[in-house]
Protein backbone atom coordinates (compact mmCIF):
# COMPACT_ATOMS: atom_id res chain seq x y z
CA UNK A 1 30.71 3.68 -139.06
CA UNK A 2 32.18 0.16 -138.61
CA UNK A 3 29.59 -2.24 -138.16
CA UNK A 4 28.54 -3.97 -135.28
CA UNK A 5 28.79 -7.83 -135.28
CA UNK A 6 25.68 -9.34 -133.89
CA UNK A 7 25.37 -10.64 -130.67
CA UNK A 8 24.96 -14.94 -130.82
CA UNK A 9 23.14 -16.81 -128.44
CA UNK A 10 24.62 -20.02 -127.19
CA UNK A 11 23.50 -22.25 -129.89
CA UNK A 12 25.18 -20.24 -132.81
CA UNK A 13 21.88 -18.38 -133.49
CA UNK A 14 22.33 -14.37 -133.40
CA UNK A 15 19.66 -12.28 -131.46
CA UNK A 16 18.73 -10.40 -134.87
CA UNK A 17 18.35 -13.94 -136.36
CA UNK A 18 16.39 -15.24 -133.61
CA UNK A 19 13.99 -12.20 -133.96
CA UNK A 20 13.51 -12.49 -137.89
CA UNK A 21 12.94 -16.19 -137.69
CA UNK A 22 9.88 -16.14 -135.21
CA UNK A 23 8.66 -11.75 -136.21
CA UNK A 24 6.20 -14.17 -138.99
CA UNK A 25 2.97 -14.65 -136.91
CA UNK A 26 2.46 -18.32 -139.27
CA UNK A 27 6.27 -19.18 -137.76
CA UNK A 28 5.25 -18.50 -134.17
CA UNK A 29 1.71 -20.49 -134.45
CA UNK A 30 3.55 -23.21 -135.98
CA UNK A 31 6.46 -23.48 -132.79
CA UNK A 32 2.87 -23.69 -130.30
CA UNK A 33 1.34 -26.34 -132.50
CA UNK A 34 4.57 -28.23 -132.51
CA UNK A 35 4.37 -27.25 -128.57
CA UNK A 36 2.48 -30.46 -128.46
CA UNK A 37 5.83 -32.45 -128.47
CA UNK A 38 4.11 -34.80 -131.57
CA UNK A 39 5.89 -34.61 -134.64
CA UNK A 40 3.54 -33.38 -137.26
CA UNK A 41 4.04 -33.13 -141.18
CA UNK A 42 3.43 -30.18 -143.20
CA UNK A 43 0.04 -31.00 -144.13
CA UNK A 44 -1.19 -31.46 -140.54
CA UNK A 45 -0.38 -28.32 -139.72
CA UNK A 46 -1.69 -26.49 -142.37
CA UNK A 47 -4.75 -27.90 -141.30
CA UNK A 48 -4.71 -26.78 -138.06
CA UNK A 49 -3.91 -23.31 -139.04
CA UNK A 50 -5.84 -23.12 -142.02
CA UNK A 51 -2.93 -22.17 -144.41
CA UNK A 52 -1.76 -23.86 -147.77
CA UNK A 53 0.47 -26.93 -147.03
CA UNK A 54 3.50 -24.91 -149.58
CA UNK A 55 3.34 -22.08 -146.93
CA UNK A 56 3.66 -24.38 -144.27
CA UNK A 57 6.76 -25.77 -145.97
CA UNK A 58 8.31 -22.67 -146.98
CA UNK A 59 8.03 -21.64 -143.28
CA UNK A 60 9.33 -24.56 -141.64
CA UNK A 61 12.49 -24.47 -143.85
CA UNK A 62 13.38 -21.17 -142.14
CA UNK A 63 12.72 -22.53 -139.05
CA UNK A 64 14.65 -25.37 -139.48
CA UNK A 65 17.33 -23.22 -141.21
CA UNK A 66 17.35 -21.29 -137.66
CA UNK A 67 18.05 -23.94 -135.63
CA UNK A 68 14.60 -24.33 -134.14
CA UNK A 69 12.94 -27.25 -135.19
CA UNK A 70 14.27 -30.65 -136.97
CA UNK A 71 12.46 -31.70 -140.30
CA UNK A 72 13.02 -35.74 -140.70
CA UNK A 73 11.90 -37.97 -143.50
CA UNK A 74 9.50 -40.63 -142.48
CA UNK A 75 7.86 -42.38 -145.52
CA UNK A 76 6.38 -39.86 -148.13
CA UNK A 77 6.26 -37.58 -145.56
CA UNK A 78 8.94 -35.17 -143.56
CA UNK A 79 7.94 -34.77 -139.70
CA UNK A 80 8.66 -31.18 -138.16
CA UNK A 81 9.31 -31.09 -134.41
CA UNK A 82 10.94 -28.81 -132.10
CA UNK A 83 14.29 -29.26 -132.23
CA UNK A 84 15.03 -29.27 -128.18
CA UNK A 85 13.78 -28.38 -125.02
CA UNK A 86 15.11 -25.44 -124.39
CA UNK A 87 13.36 -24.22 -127.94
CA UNK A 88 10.28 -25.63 -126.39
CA UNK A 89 10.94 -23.90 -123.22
CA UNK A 90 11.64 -20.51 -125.30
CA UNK A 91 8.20 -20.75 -126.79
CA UNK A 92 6.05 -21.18 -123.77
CA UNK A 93 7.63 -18.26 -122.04
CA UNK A 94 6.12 -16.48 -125.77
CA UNK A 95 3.10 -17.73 -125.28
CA UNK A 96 2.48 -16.26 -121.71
CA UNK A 97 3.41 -12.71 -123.05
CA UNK A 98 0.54 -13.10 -125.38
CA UNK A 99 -3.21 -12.91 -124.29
CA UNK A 100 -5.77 -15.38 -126.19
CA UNK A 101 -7.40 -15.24 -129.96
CA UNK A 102 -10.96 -14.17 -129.87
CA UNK A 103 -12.74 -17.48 -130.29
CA UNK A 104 -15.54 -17.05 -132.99
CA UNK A 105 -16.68 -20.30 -133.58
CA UNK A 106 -18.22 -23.22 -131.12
CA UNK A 107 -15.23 -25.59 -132.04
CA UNK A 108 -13.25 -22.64 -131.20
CA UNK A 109 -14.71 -22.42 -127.99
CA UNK A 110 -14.24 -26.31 -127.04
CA UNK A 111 -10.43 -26.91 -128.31
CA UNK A 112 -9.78 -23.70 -125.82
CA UNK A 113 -11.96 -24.93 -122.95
CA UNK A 114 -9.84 -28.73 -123.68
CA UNK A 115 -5.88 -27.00 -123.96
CA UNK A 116 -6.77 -25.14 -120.88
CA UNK A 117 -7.74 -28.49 -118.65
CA UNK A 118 -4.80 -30.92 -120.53
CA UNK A 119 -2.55 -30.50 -122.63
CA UNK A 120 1.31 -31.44 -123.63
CA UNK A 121 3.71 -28.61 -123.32
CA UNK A 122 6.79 -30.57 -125.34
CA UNK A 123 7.30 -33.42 -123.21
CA UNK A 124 5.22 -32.64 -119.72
CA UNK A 125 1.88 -32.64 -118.48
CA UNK A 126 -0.17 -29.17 -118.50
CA UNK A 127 -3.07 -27.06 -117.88
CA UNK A 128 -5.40 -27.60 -114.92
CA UNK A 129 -4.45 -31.16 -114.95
CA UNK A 130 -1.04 -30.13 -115.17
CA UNK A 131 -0.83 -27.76 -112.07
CA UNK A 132 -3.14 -29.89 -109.95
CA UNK A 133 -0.74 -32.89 -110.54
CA UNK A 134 2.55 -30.28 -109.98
CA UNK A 135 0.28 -29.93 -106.48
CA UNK A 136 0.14 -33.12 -105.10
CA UNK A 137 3.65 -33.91 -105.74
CA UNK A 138 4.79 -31.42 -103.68
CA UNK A 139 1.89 -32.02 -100.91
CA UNK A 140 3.59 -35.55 -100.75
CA UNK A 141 7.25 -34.35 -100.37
CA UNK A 142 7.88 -36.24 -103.65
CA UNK A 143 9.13 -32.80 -104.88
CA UNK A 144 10.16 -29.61 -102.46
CA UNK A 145 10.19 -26.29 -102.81
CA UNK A 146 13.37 -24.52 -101.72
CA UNK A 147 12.12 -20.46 -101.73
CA UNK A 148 10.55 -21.39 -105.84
CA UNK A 149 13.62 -23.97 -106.51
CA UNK A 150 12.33 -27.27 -107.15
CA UNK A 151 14.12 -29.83 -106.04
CA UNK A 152 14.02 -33.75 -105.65
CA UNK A 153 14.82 -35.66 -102.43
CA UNK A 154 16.26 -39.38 -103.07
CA UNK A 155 13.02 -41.00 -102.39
CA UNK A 156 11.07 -38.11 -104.63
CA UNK A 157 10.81 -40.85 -107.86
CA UNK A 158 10.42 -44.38 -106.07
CA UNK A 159 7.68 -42.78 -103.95
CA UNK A 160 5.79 -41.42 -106.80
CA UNK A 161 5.94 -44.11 -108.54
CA UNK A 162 4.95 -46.58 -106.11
CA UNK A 163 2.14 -44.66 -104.78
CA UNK A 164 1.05 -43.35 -108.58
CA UNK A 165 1.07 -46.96 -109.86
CA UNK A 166 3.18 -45.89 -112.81
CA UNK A 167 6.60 -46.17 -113.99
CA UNK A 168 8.56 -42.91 -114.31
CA UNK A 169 11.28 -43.83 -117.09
CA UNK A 170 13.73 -41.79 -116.28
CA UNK A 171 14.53 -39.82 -119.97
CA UNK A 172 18.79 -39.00 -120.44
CA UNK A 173 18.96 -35.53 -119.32
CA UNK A 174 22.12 -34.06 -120.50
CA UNK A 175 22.45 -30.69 -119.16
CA UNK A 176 18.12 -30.48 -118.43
CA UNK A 177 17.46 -30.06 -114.86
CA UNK A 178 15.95 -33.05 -113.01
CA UNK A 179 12.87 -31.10 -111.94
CA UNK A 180 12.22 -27.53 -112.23
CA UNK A 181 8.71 -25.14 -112.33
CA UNK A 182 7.24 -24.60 -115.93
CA UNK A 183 5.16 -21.46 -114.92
CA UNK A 184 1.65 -22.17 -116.67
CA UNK A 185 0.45 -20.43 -120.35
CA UNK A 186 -3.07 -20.65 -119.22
CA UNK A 187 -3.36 -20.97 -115.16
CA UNK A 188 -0.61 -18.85 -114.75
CA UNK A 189 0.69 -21.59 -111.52
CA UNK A 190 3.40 -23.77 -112.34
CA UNK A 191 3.68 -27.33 -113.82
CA UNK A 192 6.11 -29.79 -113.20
CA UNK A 193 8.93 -29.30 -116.21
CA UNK A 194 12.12 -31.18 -116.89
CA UNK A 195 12.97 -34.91 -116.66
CA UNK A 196 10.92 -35.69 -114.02
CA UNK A 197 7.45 -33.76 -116.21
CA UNK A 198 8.57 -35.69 -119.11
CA UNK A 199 8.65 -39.06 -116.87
CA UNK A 200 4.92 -38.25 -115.36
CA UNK A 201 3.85 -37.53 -118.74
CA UNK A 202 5.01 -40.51 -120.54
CA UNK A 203 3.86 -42.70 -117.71
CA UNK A 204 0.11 -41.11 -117.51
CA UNK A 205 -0.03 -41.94 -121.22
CA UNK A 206 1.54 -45.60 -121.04
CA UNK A 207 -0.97 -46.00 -118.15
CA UNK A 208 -4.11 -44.97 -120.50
CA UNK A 209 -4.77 -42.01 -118.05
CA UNK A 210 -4.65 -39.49 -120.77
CA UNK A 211 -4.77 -39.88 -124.19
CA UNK A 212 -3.59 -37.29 -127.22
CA UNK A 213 -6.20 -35.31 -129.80
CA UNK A 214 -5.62 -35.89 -132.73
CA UNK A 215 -6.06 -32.52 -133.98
CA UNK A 216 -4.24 -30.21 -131.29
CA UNK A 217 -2.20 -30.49 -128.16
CA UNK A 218 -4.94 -31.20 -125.64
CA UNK A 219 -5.21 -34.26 -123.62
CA UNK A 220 -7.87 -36.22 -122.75
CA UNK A 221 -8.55 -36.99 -118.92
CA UNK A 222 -9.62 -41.58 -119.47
CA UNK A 223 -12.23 -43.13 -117.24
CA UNK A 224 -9.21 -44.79 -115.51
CA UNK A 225 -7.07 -41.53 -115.14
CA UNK A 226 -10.10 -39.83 -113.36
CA UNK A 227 -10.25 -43.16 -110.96
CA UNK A 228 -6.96 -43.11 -110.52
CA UNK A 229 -6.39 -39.68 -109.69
CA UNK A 230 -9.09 -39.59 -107.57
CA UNK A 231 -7.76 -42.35 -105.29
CA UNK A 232 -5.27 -39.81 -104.83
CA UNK A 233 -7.04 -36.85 -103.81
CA UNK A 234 -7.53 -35.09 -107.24
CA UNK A 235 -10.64 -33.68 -108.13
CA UNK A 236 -10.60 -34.34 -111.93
CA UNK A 237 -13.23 -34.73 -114.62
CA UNK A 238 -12.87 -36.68 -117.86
């Protein structure tokens, strides 16, 4: 029988490839940690998942070695991070096939109860926060739904960010779409995704709204974000 070349996905990467580099539970926990959009280094990560730092290492040198995530020097240390959004966007889609860990432990319990109100998914703004924020944008007509299409009139950016009080920075896109639904891992409604969600993201941090964890990808809701969200209409806690 003559063998059958392997089908390859866009970026070079074959199917079969693709499916051995993620089938290691460790690999996939590793691409939602580095979900976060932070780059972390090998021993950060171990701590997180409770593994030994050389496992860590060994596995993000196949997933770097697929094409998934980039592994830079900085210092003594070498920072993994997802190597693109469309990896990023890849992994979240995962994670919504999945259903949730048992949580056995009271730490457990808050870092779920935290990722499901804030979080980063890559470069945007999730969770309850997330999908609430997604919500207001298009109650304002800075974003509009065309039958589940997002889409952004002229004055979508200018408006938000005049009525917001933040700048949205406008990240180079390349081929990413300007605005598009992220369907949400944990409230299941969507989030706002491309280069607008990064620009709302970057600008709620730069504006001291939310702040990262140090230890996971949750956010945390400031004083001044829950002020200035509620001037706005949004119900949130810190």
């Amino acid at each position: 029988m003559i063998a059958q070349p392997e089908e390859t996905a866009a970026g070079g990467l074959s199917v079969a490839e693709l499916a051995r580099a993620v089938a290691e539970p460790a690999r996939l926990l590793i691409l939602l940690e580095l979900l976060g959009g932070v780059p972390l280094p090998a021993g950060a990560l171990a701590a997180r998942l409770g593994l030994a730092p050389s496992t860590v290492s060994g596995h993000l040198a196949r997933l770097a070695g697929a094409g998934l995530i980039s592994v830079r020097p900085q210092g003594r240390h070498r920072l993994a991070a997802l190597d693109r959004p469309d990896v990023a966007e890849a992994v979240e889609a995962l994670s919504r096939l999945t259903g949730l860990d048992p949580v056995t432990s009271l730490a457990g319990h808050r870092r779920r109860v935290a990722l499901r109100e804030a979080r980063s998914c890559y470069d945007h703004l999730a969770g309850r926060l997330g999908v609430a924020v997604a919500d207001l944008f298009l109650a304002r007509g800075w974003v509009v739904d065309r039958d589940g299409a997002w889409a952004l009139p002229a004055t979508g950016v200018p408006a938000a960010a005049a009525e917001l009080g933040v700048p949205l920075a406008w990240p180079a896109g390349g081929h990413r779409p300007a605005v598009r639904p992220c369907p949400d891992w944990t409230e299941r409604e969507p989030h706002l995704a491309g280069r607008l969600g990064a620009a709302v993201l970057a600008g709620f941090l730069a504006a001291g709204w939310v702040r990262r964890r140090p230890r996971d990808r949750a956010l945390d809701l400031t004083p001044a974000g829950v002020s200035a969200l509620g001037r706005l209409g949004l119900g949130v806690s810190g």
